[in-house]
N, C-alpha and C. Protein backbone atom coordinates (compact mmCIF):
# COMPACT_ATOMS: atom_id res chain seq x y z
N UNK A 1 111.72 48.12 184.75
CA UNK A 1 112.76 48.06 185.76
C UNK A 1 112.60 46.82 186.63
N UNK A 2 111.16 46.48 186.70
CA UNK A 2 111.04 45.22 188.07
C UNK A 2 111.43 44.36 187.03
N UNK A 3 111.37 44.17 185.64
CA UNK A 3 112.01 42.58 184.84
C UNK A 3 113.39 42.77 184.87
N UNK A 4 114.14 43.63 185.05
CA UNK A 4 115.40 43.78 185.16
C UNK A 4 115.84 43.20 186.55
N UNK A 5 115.37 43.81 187.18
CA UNK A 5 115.72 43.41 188.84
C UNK A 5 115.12 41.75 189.02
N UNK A 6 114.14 41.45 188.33
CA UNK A 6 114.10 39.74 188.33
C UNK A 6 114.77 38.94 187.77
N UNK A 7 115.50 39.60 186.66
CA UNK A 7 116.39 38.60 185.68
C UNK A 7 118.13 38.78 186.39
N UNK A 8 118.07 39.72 187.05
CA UNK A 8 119.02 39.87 187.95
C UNK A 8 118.93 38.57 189.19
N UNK A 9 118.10 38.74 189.87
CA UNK A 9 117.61 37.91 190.98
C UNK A 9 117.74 36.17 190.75
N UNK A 10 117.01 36.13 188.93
CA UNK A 10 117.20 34.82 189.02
C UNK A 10 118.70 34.29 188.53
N UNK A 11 119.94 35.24 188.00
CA UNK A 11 121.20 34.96 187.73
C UNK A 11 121.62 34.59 188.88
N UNK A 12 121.82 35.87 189.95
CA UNK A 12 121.76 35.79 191.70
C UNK A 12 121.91 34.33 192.46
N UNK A 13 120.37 33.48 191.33
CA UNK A 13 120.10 32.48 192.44
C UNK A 13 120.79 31.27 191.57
N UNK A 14 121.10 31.36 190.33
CA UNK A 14 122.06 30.65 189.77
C UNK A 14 123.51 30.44 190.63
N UNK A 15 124.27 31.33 190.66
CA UNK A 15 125.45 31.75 190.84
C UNK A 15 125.41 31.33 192.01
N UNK A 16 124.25 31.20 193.56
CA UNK A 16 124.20 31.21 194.82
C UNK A 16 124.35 29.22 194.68
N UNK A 17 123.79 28.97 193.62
CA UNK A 17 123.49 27.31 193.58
C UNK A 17 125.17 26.84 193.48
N UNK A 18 125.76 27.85 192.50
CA UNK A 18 127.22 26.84 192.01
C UNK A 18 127.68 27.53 192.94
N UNK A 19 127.93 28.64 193.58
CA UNK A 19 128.84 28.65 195.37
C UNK A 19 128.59 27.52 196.01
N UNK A 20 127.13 27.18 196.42
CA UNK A 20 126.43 26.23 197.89
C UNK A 20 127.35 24.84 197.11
N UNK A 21 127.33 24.52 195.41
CA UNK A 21 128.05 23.35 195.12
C UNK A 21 129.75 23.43 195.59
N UNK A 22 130.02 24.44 195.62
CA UNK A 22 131.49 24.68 195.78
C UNK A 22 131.84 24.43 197.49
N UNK A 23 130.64 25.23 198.53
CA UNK A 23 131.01 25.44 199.77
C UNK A 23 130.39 24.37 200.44
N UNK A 24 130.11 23.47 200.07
CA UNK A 24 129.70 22.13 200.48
C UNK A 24 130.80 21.20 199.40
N UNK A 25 131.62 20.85 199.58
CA UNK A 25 132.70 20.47 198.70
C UNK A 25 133.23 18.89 199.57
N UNK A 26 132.41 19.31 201.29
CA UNK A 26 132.87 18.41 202.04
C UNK A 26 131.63 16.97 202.03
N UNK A 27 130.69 17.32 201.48
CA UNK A 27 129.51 17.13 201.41
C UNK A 27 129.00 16.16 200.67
N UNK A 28 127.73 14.77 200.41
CA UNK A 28 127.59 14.13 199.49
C UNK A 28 127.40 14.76 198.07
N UNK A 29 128.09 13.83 197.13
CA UNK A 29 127.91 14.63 195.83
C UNK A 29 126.28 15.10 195.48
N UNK A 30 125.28 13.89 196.05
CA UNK A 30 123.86 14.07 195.44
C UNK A 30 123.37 15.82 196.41
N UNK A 31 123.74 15.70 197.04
CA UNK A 31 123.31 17.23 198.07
C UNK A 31 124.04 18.39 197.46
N UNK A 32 125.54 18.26 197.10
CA UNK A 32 125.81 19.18 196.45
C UNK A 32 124.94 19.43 194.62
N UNK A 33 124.75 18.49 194.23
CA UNK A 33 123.56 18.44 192.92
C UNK A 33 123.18 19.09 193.42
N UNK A 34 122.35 18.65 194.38
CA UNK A 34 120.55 19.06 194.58
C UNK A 34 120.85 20.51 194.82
N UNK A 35 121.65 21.46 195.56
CA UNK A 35 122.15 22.82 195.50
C UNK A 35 121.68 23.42 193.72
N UNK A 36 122.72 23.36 193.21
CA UNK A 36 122.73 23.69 192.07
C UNK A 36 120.94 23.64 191.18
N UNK A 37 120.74 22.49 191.05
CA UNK A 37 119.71 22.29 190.78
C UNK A 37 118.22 23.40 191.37
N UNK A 38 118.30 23.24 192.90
CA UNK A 38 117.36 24.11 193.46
C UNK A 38 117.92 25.26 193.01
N UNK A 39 118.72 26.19 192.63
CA UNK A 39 119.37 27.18 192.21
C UNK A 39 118.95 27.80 190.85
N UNK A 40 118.96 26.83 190.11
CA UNK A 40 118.35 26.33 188.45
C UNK A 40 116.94 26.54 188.58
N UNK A 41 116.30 25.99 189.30
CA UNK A 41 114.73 25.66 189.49
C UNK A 41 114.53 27.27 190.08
N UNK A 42 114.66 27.75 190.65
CA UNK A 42 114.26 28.57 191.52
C UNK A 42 114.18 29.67 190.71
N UNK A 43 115.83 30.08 189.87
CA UNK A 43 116.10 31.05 188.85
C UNK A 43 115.07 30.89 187.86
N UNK A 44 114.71 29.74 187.09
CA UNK A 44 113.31 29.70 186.47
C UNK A 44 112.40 29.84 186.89
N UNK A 45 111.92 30.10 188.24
CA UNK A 45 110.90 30.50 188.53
C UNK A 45 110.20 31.75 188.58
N UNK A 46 111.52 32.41 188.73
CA UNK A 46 111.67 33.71 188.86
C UNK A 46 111.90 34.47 187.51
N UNK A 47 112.63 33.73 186.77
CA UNK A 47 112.56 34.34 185.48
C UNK A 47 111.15 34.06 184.77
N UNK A 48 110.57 33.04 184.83
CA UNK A 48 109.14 33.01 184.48
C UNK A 48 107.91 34.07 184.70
N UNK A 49 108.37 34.69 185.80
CA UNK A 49 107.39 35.79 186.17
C UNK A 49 107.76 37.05 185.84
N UNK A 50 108.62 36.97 184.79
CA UNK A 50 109.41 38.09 183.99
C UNK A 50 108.62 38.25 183.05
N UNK A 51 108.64 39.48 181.82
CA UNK A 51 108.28 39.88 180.50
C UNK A 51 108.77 38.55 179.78
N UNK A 52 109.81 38.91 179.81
CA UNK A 52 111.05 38.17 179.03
C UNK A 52 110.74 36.45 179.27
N UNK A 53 111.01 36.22 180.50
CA UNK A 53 110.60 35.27 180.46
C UNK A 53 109.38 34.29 180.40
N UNK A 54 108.03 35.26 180.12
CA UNK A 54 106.83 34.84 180.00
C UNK A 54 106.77 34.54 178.56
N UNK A 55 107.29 35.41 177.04
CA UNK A 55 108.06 35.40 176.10
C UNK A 55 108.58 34.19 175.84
N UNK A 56 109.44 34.24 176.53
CA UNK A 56 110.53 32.91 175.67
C UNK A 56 109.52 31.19 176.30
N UNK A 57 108.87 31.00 177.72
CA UNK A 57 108.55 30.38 177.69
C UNK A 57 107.02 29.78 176.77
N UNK A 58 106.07 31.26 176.15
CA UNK A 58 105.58 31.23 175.04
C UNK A 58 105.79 30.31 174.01
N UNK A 59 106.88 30.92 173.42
CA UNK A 59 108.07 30.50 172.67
C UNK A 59 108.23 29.03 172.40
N UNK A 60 108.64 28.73 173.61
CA UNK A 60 109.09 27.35 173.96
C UNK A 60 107.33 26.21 173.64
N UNK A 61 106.59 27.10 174.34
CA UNK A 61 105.22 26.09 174.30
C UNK A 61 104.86 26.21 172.52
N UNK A 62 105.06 27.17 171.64
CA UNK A 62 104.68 27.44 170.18
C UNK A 62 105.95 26.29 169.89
N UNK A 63 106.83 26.26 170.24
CA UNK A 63 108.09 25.21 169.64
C UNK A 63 107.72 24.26 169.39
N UNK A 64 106.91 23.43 170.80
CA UNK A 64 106.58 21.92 171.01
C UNK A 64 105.63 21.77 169.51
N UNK A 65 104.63 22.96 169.73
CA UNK A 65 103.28 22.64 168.95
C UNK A 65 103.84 22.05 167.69
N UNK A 66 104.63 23.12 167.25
CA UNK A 66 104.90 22.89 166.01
C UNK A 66 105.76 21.65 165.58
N UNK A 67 106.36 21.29 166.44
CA UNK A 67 107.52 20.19 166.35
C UNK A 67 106.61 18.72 165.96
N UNK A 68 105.40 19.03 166.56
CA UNK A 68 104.06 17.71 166.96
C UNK A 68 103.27 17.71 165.55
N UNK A 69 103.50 18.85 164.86
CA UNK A 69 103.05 18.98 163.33
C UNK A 69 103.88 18.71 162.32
N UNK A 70 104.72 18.30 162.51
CA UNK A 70 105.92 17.77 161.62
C UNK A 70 105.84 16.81 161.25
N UNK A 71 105.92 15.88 159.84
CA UNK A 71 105.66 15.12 159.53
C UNK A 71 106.93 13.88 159.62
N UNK A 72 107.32 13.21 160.43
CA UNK A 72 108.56 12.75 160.50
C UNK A 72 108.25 11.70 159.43
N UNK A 73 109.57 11.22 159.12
CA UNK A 73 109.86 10.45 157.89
C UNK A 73 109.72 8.98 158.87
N UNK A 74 109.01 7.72 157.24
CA UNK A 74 108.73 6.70 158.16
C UNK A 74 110.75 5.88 158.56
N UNK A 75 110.24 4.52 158.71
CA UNK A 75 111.44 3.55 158.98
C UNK A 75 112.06 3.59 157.49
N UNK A 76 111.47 3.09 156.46
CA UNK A 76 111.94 2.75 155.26
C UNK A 76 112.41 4.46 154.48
N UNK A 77 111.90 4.99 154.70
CA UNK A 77 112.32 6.24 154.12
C UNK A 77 113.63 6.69 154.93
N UNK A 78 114.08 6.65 156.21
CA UNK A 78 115.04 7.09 156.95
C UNK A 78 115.96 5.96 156.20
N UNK A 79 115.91 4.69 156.19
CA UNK A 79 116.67 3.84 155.69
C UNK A 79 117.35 4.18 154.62
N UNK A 80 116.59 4.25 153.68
CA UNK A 80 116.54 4.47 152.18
C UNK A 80 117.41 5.67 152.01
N UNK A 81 117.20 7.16 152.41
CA UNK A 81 117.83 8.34 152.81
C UNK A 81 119.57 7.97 153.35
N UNK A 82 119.36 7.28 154.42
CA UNK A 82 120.89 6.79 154.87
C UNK A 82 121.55 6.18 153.70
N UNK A 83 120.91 5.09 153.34
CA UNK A 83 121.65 4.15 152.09
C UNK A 83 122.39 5.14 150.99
N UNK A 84 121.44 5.79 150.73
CA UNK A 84 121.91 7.02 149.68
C UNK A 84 122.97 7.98 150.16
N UNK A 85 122.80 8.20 151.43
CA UNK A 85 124.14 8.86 151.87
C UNK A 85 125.66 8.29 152.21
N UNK A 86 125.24 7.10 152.74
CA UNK A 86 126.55 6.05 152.66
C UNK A 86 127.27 5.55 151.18
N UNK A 87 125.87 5.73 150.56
CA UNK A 87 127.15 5.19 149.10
C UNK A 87 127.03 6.21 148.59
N UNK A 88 126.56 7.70 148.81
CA UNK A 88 127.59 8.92 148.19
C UNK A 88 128.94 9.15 148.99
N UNK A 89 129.13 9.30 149.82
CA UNK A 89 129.85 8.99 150.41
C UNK A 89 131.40 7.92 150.12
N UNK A 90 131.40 7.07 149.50
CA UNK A 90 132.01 5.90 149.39
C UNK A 90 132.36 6.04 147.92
N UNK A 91 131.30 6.74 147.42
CA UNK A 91 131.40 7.35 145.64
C UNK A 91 132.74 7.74 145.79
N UNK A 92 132.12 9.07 146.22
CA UNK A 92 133.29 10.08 146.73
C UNK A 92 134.04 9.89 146.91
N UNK A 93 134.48 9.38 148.40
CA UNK A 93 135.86 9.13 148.57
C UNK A 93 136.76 7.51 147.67
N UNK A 94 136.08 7.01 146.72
CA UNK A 94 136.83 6.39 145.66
C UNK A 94 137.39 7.10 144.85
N UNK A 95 136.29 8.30 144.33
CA UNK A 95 136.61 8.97 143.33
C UNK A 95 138.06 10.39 143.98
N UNK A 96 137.97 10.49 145.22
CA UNK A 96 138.98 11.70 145.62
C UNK A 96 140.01 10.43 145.89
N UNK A 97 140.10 9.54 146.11
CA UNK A 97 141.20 8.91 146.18
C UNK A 97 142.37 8.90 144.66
N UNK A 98 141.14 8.32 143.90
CA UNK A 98 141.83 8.00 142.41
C UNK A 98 142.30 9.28 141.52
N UNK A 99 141.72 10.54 141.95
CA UNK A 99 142.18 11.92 142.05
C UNK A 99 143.34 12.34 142.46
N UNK A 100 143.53 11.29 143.88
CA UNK A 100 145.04 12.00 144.53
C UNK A 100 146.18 10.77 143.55
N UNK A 101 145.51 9.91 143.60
CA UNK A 101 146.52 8.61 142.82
C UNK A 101 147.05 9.25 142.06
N UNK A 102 146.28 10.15 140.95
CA UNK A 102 146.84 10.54 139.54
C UNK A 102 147.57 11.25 139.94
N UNK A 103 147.15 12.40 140.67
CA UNK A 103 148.04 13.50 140.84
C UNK A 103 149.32 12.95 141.13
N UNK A 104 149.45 11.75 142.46
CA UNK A 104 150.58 11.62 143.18
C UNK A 104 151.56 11.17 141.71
N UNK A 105 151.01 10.35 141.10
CA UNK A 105 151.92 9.70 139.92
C UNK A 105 152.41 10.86 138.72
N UNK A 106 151.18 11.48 138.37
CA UNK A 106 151.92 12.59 137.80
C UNK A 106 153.06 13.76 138.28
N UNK A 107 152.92 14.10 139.31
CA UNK A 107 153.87 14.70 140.34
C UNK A 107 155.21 13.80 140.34
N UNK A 108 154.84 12.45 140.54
CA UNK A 108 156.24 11.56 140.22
C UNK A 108 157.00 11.70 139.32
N UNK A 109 156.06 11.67 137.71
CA UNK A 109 156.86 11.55 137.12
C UNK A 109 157.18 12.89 136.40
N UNK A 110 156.92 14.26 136.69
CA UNK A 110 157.29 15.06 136.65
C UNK A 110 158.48 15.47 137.11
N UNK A 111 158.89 14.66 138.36
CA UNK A 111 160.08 14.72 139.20
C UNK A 111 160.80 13.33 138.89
N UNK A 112 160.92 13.20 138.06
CA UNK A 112 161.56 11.74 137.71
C UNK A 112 161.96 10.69 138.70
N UNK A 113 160.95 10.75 139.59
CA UNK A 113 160.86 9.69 140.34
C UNK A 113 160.04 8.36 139.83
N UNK A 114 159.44 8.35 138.33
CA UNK A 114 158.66 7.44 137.66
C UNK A 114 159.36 6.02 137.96
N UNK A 115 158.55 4.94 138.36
CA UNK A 115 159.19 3.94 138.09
C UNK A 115 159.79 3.10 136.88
């Protein structure tokens, strides 16, 4: 029940951030930010000291790890990968062009519009 009533609290302090942006409307834009923002910050704070949100920020820290174990592809391999996709690509749409050509001409001269 208390993670309920915190995940409540930190929506609460969301929703309180985009009012203070709304009811300061007369206000510098960076102050109306900074509202919202402290609103944002605060709601994560509070959701952090949740089940749920002890969980997902878990989560989030297992994400990074794994992301840092990934073997990214070098310069020449990303290159190489693109090249191959640009001229499938270019395949393709030669080959769906010369596809519609025929059709369009056969359709012509089906309708004796042949030149």
């Amino acid at each position: 029940m208390a993670d309920k009533i915190k995940i409540l609290v930190a929506l609460l302090l969301i929703a309180a951030g985009v009012v203070g942006y709304y009811a300061l409307s007369d206000s510098a834009a960076v102050l109306r930010v900074l509202m919202v923002l402290f609103g944002v910050l605060a709601a994560a704070g509070v959701f952090w000291t949740s089940t749920m949100g002890k969980q997902f920020f878990g989560f989030a820290k297992d994400s990074v790890a794994e992301s840092k174990r990934v073997v990214w592809p070098t310069r020449k391999e990303t290159m190489q990968t693109t090249g191959v996709v640009v001229l499938f690509a270019v395949v393709m749409s030669l080959f769906l062009w010369a596809v519609d050509a025929s059709l369009m001409a056969v359709v012509n001269l089906l309708m004796g519009r042949g030149d």
